[in-house]
Structures are given as structure tokens and as C-alpha cells.
N, C-alpha and C. Protein backbone atom coordinates (compact mmCIF):
# COMPACT_ATOMS: atom_id res chain seq x y z
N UNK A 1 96.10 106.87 84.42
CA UNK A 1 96.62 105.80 83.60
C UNK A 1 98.12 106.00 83.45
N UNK A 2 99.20 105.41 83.66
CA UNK A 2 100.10 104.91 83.63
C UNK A 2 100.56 104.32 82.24
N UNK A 3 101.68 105.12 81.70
CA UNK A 3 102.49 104.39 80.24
C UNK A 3 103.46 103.59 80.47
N UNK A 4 103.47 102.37 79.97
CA UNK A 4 104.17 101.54 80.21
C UNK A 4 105.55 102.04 79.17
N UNK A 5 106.72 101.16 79.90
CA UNK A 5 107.52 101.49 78.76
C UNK A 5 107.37 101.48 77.40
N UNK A 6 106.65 100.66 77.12
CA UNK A 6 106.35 100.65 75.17
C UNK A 6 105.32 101.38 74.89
N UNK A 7 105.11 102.65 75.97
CA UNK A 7 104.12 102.99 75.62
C UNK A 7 102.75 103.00 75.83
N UNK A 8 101.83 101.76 76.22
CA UNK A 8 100.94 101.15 76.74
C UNK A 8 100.48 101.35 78.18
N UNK A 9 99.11 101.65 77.76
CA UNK A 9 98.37 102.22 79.17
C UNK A 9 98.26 100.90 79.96
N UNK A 10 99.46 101.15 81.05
CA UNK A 10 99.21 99.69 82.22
C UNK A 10 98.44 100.82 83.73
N UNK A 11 97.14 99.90 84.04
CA UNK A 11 96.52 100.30 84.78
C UNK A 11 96.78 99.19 86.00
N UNK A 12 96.97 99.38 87.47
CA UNK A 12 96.94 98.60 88.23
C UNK A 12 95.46 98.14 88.92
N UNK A 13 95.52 97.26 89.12
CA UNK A 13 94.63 96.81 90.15
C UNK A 13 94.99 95.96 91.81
N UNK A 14 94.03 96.23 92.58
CA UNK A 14 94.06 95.86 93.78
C UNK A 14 93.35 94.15 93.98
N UNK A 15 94.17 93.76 94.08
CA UNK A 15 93.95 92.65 94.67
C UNK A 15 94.25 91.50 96.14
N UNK A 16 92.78 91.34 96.64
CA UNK A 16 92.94 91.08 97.88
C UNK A 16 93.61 90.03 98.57
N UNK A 17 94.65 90.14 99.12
CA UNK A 17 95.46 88.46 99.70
C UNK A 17 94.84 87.77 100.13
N UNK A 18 95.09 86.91 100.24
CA UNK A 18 94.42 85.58 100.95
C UNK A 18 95.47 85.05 102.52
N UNK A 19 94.83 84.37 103.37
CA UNK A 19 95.95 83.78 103.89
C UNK A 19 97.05 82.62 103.61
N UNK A 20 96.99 82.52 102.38
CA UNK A 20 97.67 81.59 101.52
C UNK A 20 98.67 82.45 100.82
N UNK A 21 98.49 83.88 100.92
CA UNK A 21 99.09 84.36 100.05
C UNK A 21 100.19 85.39 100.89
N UNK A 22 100.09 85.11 102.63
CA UNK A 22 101.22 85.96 103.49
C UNK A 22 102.14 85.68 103.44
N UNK A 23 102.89 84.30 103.29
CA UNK A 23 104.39 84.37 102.74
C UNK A 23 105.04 85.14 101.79
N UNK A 24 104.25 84.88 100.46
CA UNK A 24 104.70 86.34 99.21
C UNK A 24 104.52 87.35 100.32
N UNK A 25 103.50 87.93 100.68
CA UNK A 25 103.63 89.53 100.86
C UNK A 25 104.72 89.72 102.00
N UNK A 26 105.32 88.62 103.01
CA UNK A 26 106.09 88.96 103.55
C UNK A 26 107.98 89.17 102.80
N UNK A 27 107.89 87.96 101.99
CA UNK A 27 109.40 88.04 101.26
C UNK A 27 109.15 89.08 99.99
N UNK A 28 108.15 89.97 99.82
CA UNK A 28 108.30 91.01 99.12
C UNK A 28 108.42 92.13 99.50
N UNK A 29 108.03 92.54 100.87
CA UNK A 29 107.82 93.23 101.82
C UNK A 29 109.71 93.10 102.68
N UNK A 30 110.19 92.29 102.89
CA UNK A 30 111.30 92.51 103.02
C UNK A 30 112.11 92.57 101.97
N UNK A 31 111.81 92.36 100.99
CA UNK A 31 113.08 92.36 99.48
C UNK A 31 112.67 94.47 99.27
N UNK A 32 111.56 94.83 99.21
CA UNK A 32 111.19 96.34 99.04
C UNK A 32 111.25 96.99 100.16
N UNK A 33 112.11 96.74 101.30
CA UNK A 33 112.36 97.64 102.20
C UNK A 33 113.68 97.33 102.22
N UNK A 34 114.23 96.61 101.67
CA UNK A 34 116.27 96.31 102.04
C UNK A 34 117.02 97.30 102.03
N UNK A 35 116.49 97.94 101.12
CA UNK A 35 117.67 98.97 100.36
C UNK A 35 117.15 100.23 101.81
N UNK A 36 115.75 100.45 101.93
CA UNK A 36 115.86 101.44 103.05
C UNK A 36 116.80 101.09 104.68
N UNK A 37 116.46 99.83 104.70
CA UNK A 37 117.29 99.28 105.49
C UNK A 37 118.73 99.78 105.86
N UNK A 38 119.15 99.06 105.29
CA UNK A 38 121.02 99.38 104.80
C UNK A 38 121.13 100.76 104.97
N UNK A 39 120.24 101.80 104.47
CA UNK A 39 120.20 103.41 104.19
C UNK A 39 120.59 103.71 105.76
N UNK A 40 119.38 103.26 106.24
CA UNK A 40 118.81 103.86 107.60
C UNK A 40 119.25 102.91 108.99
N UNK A 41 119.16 101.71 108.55
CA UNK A 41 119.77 100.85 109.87
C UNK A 41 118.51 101.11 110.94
N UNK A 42 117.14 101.32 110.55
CA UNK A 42 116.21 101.08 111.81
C UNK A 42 115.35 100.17 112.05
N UNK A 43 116.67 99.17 112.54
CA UNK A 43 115.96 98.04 113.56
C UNK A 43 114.84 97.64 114.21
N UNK A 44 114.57 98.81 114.60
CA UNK A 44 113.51 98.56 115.69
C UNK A 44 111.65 98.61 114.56
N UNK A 45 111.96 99.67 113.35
CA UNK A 45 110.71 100.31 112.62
C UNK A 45 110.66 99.52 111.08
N UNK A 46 111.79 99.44 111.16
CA UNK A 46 112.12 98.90 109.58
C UNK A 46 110.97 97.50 109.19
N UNK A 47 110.46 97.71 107.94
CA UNK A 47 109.25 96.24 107.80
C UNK A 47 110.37 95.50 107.10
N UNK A 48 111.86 95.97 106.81
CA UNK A 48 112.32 95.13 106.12
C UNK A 48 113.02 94.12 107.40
N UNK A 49 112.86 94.36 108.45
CA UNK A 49 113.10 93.30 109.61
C UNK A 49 111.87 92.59 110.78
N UNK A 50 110.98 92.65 109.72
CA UNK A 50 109.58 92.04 110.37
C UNK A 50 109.81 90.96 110.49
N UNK A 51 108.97 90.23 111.26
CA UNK A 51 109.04 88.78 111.09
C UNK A 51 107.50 88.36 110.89
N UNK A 52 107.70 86.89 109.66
CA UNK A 52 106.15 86.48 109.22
C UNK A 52 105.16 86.67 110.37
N UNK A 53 105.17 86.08 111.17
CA UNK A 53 104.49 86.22 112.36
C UNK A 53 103.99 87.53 112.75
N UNK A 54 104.13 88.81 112.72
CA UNK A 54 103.62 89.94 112.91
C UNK A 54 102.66 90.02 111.46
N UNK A 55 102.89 89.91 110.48
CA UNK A 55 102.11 90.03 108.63
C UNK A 55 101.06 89.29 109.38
N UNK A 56 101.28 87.53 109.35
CA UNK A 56 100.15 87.05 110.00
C UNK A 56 99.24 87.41 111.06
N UNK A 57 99.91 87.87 111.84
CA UNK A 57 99.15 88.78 113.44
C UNK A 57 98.18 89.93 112.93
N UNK A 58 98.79 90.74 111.73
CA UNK A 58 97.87 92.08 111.90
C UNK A 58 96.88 91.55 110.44
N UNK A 59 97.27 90.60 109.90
CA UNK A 59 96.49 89.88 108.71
C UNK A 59 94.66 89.83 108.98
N UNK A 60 95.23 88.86 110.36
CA UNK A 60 93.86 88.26 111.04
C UNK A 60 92.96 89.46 112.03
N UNK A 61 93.56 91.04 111.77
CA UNK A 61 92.77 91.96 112.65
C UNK A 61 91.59 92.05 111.57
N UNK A 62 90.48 92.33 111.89
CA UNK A 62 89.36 92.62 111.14
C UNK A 62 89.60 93.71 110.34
N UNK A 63 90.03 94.75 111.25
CA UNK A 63 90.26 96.24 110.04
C UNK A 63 91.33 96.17 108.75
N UNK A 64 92.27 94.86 109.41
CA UNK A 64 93.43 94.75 108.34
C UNK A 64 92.58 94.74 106.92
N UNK A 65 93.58 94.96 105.77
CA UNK A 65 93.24 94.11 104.22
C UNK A 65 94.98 94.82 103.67
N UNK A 66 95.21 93.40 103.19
CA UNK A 66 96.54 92.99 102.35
C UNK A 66 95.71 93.10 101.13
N UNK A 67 96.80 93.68 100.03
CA UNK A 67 95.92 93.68 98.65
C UNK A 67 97.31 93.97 98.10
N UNK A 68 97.43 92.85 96.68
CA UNK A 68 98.37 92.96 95.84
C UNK A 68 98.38 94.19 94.96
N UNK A 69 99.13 94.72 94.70
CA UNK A 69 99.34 95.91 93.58
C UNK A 69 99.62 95.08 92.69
N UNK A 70 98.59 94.94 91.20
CA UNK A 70 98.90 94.42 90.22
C UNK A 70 99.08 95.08 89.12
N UNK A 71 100.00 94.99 87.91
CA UNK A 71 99.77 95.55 86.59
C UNK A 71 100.08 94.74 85.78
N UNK A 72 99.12 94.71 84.46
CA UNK A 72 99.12 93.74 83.74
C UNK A 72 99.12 91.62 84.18
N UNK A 73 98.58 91.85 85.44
CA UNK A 73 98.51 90.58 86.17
C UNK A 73 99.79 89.99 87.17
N UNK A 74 101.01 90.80 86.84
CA UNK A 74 102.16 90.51 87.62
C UNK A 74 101.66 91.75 89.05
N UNK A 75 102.23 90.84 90.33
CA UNK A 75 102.47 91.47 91.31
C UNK A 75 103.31 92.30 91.38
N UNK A 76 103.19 93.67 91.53
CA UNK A 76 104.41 94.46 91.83
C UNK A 76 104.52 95.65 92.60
N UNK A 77 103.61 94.99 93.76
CA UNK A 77 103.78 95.66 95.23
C UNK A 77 102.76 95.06 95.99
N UNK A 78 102.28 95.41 97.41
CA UNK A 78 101.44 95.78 98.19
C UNK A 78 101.32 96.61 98.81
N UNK A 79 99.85 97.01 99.10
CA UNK A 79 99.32 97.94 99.91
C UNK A 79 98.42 97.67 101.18
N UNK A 80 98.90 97.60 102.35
CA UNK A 80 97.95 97.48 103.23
C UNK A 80 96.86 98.68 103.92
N UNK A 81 95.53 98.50 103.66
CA UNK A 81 95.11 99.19 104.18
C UNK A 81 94.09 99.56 105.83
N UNK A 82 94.27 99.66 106.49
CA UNK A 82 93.80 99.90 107.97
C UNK A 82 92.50 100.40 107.92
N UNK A 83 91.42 99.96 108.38
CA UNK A 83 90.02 100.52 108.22
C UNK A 83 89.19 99.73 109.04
N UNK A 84 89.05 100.81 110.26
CA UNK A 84 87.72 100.17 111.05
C UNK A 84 86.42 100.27 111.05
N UNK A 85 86.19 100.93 109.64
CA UNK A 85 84.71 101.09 109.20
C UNK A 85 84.03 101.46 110.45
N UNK A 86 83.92 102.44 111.10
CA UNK A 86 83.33 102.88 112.00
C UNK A 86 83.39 104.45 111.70
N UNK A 87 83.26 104.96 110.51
CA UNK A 87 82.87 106.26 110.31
C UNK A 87 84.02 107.41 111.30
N UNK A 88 84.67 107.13 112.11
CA UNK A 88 85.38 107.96 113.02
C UNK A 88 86.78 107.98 113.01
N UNK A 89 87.07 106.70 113.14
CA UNK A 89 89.20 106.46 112.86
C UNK A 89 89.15 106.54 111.85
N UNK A 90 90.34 107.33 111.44
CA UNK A 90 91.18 107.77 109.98
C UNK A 90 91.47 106.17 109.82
N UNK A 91 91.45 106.03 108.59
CA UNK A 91 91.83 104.91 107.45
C UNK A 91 93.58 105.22 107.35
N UNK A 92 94.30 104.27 107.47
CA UNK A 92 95.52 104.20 107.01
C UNK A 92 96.17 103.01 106.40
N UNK A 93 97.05 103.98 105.69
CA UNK A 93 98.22 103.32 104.83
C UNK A 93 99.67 102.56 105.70
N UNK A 94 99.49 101.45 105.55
CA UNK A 94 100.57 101.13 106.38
C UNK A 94 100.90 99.86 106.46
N UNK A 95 102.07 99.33 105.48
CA UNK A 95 102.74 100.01 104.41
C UNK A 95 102.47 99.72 102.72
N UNK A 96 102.61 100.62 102.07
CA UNK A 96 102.80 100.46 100.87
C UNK A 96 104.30 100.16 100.67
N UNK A 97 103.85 99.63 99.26
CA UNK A 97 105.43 99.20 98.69
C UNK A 97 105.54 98.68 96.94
N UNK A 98 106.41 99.36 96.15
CA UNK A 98 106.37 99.08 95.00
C UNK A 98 108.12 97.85 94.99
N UNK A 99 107.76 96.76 94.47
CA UNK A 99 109.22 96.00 94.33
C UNK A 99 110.28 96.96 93.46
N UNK A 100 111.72 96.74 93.44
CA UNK A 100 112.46 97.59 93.24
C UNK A 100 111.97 97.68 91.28
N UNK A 101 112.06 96.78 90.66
CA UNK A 101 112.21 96.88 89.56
C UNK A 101 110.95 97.39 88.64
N UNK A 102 109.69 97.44 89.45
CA UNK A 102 108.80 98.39 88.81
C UNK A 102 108.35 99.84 89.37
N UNK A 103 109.53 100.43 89.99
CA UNK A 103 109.61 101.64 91.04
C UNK A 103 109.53 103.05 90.20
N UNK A 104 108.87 104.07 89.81
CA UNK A 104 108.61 105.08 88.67
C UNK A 104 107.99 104.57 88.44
N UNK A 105 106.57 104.30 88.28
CA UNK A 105 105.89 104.19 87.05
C UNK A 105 104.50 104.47 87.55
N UNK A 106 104.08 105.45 88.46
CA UNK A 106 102.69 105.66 89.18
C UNK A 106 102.05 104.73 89.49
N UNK A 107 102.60 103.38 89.73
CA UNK A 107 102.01 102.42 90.49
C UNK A 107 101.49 103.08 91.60
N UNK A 108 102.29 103.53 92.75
CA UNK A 108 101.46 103.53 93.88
C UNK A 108 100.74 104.34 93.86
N UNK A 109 101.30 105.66 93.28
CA UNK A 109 99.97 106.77 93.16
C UNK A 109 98.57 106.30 92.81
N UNK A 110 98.43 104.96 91.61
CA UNK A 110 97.60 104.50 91.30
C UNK A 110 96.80 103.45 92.30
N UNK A 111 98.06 103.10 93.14
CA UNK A 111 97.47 101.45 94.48
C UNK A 111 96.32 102.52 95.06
N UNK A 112 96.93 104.40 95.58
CA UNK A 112 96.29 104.84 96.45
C UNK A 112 95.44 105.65 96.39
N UNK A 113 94.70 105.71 95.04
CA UNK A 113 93.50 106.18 94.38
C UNK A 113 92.61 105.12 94.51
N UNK A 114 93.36 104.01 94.27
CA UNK A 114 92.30 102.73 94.19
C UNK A 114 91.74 102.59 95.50
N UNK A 115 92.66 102.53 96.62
CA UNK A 115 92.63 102.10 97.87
C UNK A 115 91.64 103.00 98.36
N UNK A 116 91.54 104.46 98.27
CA UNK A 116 90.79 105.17 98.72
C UNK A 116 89.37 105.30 97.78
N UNK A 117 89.52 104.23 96.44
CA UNK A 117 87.89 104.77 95.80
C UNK A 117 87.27 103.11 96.64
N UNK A 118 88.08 102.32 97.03
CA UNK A 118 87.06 101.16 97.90
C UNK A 118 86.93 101.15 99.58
N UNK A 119 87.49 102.28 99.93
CA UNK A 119 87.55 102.46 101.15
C UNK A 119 86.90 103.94 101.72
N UNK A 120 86.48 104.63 100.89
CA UNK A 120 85.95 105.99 101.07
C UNK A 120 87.58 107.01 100.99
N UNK A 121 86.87 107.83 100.25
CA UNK A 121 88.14 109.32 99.66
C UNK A 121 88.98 110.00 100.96
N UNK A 122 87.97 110.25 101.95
CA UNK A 122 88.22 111.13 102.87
C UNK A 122 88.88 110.23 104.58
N UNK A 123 89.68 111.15 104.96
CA UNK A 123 89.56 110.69 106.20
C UNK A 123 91.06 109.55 107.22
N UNK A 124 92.15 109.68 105.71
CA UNK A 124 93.17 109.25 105.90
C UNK A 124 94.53 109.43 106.16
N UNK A 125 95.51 108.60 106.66
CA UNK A 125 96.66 108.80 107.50
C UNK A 125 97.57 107.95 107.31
N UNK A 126 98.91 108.42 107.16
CA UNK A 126 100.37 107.74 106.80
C UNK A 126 101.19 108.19 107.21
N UNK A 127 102.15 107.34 107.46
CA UNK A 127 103.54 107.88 107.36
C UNK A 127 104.76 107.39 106.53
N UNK A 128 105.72 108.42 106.41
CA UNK A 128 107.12 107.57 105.65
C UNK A 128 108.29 108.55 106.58
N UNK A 129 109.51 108.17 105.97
CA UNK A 129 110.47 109.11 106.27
C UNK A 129 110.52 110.37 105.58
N UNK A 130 110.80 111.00 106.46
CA UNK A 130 111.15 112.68 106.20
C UNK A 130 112.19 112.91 104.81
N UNK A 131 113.09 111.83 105.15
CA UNK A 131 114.20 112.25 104.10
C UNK A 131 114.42 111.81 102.71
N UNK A 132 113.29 111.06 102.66
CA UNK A 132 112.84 110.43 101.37
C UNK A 132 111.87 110.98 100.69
N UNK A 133 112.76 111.82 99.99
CA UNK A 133 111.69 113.19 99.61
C UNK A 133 110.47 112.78 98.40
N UNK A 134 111.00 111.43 97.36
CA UNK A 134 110.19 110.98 96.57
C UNK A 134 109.15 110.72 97.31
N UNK A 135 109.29 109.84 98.34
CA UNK A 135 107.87 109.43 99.10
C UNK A 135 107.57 110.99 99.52
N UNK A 136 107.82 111.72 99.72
CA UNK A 136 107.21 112.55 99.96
C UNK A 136 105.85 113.17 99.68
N UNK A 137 106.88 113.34 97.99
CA UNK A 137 106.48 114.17 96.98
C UNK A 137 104.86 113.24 97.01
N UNK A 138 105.67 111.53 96.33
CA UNK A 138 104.02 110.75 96.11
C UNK A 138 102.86 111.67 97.00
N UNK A 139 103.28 111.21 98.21
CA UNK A 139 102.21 111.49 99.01
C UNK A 139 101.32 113.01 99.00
N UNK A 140 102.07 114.18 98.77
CA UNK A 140 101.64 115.31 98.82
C UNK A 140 100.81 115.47 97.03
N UNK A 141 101.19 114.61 96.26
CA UNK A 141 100.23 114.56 95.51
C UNK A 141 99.35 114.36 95.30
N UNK A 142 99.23 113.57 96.34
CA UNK A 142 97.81 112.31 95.93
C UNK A 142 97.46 113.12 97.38
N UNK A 143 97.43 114.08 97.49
CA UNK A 143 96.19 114.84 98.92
C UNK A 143 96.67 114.90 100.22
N UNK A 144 97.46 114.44 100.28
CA UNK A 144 98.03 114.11 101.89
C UNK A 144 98.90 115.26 102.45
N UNK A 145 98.13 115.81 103.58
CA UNK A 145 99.56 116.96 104.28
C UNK A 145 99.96 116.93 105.50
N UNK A 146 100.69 117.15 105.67
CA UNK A 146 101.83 117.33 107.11
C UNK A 146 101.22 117.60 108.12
N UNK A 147 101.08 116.60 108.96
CA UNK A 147 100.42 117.24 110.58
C UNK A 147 101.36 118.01 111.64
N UNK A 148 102.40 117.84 111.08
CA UNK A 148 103.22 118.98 111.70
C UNK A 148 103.72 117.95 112.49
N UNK A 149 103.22 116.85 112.94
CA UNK A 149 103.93 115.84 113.79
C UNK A 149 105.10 114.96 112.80
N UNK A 150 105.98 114.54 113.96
CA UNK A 150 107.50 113.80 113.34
C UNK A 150 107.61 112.89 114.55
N UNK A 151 109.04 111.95 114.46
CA UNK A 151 109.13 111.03 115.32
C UNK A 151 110.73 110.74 114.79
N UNK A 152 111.70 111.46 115.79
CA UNK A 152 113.04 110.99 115.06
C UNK A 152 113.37 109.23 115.71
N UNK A 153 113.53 108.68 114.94
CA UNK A 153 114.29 107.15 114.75
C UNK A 153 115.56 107.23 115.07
N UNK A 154 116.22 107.45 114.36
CA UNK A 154 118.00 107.90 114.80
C UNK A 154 118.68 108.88 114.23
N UNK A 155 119.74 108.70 114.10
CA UNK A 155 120.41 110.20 113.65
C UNK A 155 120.25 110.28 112.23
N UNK A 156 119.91 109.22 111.57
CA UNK A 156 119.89 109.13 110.26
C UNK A 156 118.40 109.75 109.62
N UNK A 157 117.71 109.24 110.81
CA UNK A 157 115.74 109.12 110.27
C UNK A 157 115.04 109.36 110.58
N UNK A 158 114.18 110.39 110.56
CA UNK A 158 112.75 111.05 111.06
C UNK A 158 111.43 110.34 110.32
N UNK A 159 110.46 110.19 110.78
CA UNK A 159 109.11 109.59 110.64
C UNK A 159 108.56 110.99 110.63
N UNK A 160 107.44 111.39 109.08
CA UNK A 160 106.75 112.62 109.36
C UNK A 160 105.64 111.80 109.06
N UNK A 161 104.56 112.45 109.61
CA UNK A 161 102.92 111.93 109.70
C UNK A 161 101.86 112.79 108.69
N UNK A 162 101.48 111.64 108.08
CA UNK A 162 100.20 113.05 106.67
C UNK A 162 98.63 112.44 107.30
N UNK A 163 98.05 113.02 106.52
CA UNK A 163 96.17 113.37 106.99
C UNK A 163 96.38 113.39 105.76
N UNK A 164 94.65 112.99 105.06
CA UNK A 164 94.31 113.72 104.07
C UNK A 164 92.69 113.21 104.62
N UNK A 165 91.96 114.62 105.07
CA UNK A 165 90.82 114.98 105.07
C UNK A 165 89.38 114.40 104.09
């Protein structure tokens, strides 16, 4: 549970997009990656230079699910989660995202408790940048460890890869 600024236990919930609802997740999805953007300048990886047309593309895969991060009924992120329900491929995260102005507040820690109590606990896989040690940290909290694999982007940015069993 999560204290809101006044105090108040704000609990998030997951809620599932619709295809009515891929425009938001795309202009939120680029407004919560800008700032990495600008940081990093990677063109080629960055979701903050997606175009609708890819959201829509991996929308309509069966394993996809778009799901709003909600608290207190306002949107204030998404989480996509990857799952081919076939007992064998790791489940992944890819991408989460909290909008800038509700960023601290165990939202996502909370999106990815949720995500994993409707998708099964075990058996999952992400990535972020190396040098973004907060994402890090999230992640190594909530179970996730280092496969020892990386993927440098440019001189600025490494991609490290987590499991959580």
C-alpha cells in the first residue's frame, strides 16, 4: 500500500486497454519517455520515438495486454505485459511507465505485483538501462536479477536484462 501525499492509502489498479484506448497509451508513452530521450538520444530503442502504428501492431498480438496503471481512478502509467500462456516463455515487462508527475510513489512496484498476481509470480523478464540506477533499484526489489547479459546502445546507454524465476 502506497501513502499518498495526505497521507492516504492510494492503491493502484490494473486496468485493461481497449482498442479505443491506444491513442492515450501512445501520447503517454511518448510524454514518459521524453525526458529519457533527450538524456540518451536512442533513436533507434527509445518508445519515446515509436510510432502509433507499432502500439497498434503489438496491441493486436494475442500474448500482448496494455493495462492502465490506475490510482484513485486517474491514469498514471502503463504497463504492458507479454504472455504466451504456454507454461514455457518467460512473461515480460515491456514497457512500463509511470507519467512524470506521479513518479515516487510505488506505483510501479505496485503495477508489478499486480501484473505478476494475474499473470502467474514466476517466470519473468525485463529490461531498462544500466544507468538508471532507480529503475534499477525498482526492479531488484520486486525479485528481478541480472542475467549477466547487456546490450550497449551508444556511448551514452547500455540495456541490462533481469529474470525473476
Amino acid at each position: 500500500m502506497n501513502r499518498g501525499v495526505i497521507g492516504i492509502d492510494v492503491k493502484i489498479e490494473l486496468i485493461k486497454a481497449k482498442l479505443e484506448d491506444l491513442e492515450a497509451v501512445w501520447k503517454m508513452q511518448v510524454e514518459a519517455f521524453a525526458g529519457l530521450y533527450e538524456k540518451y538520444q536512442d533513436t533507434e530503442t527509445s518508445p519515446a520515438t515509436e510510432k502509433y502504428g507499432d502500439i497498434l501492431f503489438r496491441f493486436g498480438l494475442p500474448e500482448t495486454t496494455y493495462y492502465f496503471i490506475t490510482a484513485d481512478g486517474e491514469r498514471v502509467g502503463v504497463i504492458r505485459v507479454v504472455d504466451k500462456r504456454d507454461g514455457v516463455t518467460r512473461k515480460r515487462i515491456s514497457p512500463i511507465f509511470i507519467m512524470p508527475g506521479h513518479r515516487n510513489k510505488g506505483y510501479a512496484q505496485q503495477a508489478i505485483a499486480e501484473a505478476e498476481r494475474l499473470h502467474g509470480e514466476t517466470n519473468w523478464s525485463l529490461d531498462t538501462i544500466l544507468q538508471e540506477k532507480g529503475n534499477c533499484y525498482l526492479y531488484e526489489k520486486a525479485g528481478y536479477h541480472q542475467t549477466g547479459e547487456t546490450k550497449v546502445i551508444n556511448d551514452k546507454m547500455t540495456i541490462v536484462f533481469y529474470e525473476k524465476d
